[in-house]
C-alpha atoms as a PDB file:
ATOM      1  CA  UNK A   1      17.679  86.119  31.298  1.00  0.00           C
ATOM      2  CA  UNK A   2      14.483  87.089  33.439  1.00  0.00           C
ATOM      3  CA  UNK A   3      14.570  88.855  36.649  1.00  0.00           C
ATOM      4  CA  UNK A   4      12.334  88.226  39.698  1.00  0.00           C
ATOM      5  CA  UNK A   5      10.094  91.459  40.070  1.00  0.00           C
ATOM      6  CA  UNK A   6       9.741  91.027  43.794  1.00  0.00           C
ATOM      7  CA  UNK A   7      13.015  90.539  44.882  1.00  0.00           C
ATOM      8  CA  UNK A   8      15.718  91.069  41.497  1.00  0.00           C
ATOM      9  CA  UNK A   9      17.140  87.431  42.066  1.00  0.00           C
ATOM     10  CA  UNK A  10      18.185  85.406  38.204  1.00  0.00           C
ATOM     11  CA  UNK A  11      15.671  83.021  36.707  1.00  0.00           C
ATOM     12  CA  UNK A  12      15.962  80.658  34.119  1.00  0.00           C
ATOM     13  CA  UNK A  13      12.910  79.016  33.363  1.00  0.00           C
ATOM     14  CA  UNK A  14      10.796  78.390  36.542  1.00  0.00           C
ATOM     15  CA  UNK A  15       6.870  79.966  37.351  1.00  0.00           C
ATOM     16  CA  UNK A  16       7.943  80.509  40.773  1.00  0.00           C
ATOM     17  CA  UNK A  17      11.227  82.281  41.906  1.00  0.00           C
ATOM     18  CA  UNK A  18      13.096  80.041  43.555  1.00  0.00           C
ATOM     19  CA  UNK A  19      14.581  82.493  46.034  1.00  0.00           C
ATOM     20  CA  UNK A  20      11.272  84.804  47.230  1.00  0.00           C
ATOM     21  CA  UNK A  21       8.307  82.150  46.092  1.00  0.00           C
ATOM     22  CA  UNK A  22       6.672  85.197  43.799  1.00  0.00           C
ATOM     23  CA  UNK A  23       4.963  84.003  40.866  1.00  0.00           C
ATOM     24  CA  UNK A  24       6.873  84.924  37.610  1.00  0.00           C
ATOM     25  CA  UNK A  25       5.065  86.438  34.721  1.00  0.00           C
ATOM     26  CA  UNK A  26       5.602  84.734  31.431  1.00  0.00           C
ATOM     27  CA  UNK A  27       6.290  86.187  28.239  1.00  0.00           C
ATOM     28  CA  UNK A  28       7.489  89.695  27.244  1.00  0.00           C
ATOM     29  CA  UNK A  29       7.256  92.374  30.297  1.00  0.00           C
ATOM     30  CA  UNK A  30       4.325  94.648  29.673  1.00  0.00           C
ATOM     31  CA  UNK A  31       3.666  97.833  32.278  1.00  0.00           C
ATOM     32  CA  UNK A  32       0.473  98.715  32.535  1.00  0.00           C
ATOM     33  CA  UNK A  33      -0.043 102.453  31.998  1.00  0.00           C
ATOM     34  CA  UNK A  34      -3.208 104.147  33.144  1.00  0.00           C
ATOM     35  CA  UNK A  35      -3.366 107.319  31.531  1.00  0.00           C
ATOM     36  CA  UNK A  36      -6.380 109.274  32.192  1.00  0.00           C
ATOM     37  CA  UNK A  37      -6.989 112.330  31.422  1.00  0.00           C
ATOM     38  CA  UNK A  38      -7.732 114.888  34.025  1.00  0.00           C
ATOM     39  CA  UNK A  39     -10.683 117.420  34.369  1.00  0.00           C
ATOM     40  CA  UNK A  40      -8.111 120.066  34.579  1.00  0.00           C
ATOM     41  CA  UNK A  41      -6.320 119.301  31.680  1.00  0.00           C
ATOM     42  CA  UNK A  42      -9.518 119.884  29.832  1.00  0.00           C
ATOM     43  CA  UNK A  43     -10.625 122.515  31.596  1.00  0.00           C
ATOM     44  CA  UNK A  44      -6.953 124.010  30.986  1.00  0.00           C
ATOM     45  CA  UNK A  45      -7.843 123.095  26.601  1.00  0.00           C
ATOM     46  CA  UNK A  46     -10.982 124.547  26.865  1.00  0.00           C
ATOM     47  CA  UNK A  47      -9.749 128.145  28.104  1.00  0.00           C
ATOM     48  CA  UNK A  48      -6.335 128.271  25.804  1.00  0.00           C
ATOM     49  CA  UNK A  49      -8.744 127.207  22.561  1.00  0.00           C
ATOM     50  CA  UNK A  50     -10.988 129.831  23.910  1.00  0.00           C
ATOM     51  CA  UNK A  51      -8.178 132.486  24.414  1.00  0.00           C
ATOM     52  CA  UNK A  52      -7.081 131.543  20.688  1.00  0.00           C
ATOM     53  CA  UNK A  53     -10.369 132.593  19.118  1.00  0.00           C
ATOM     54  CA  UNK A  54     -11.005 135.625  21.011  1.00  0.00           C
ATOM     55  CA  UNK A  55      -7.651 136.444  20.094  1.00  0.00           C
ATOM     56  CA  UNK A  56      -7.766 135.707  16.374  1.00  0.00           C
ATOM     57  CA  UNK A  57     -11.140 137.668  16.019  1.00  0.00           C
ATOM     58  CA  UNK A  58     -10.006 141.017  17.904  1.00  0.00           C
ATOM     59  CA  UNK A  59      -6.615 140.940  15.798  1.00  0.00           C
ATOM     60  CA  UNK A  60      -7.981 139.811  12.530  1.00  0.00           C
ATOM     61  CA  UNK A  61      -8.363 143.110   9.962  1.00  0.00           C
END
């Protein structure tokens, strides 16, 4: 059973909901994630790798 997005109201096989007039996507529900990464995220990856090797050469023996 498919749910209206705009307003939650039942559907059974119809483009439009019947109750709100929204158009009803068709087939399985997909979200569309934008995942970007950040310039301070790499910024932030740049200074622990950075840490790490300053680290690994003033401890090594």
């Amino acid at each position: 059973m498919n749910f209206c997005q705009n307003c939650g109201t039942k559907l059974a096989n119809a483009s439009t909901c019947p109750n709100c007039g929204a158009p009803v996507a068709t087939g399985s529900p997909q979200q569309a994630v934008a995942d970007r990464g950040s310039f301070g995220w790499a910024i932030l990856g740049f200074f622990i790798l950075l840490v790490g090797l300053i680290l690994f050469l003033a401890w090594r023996k």
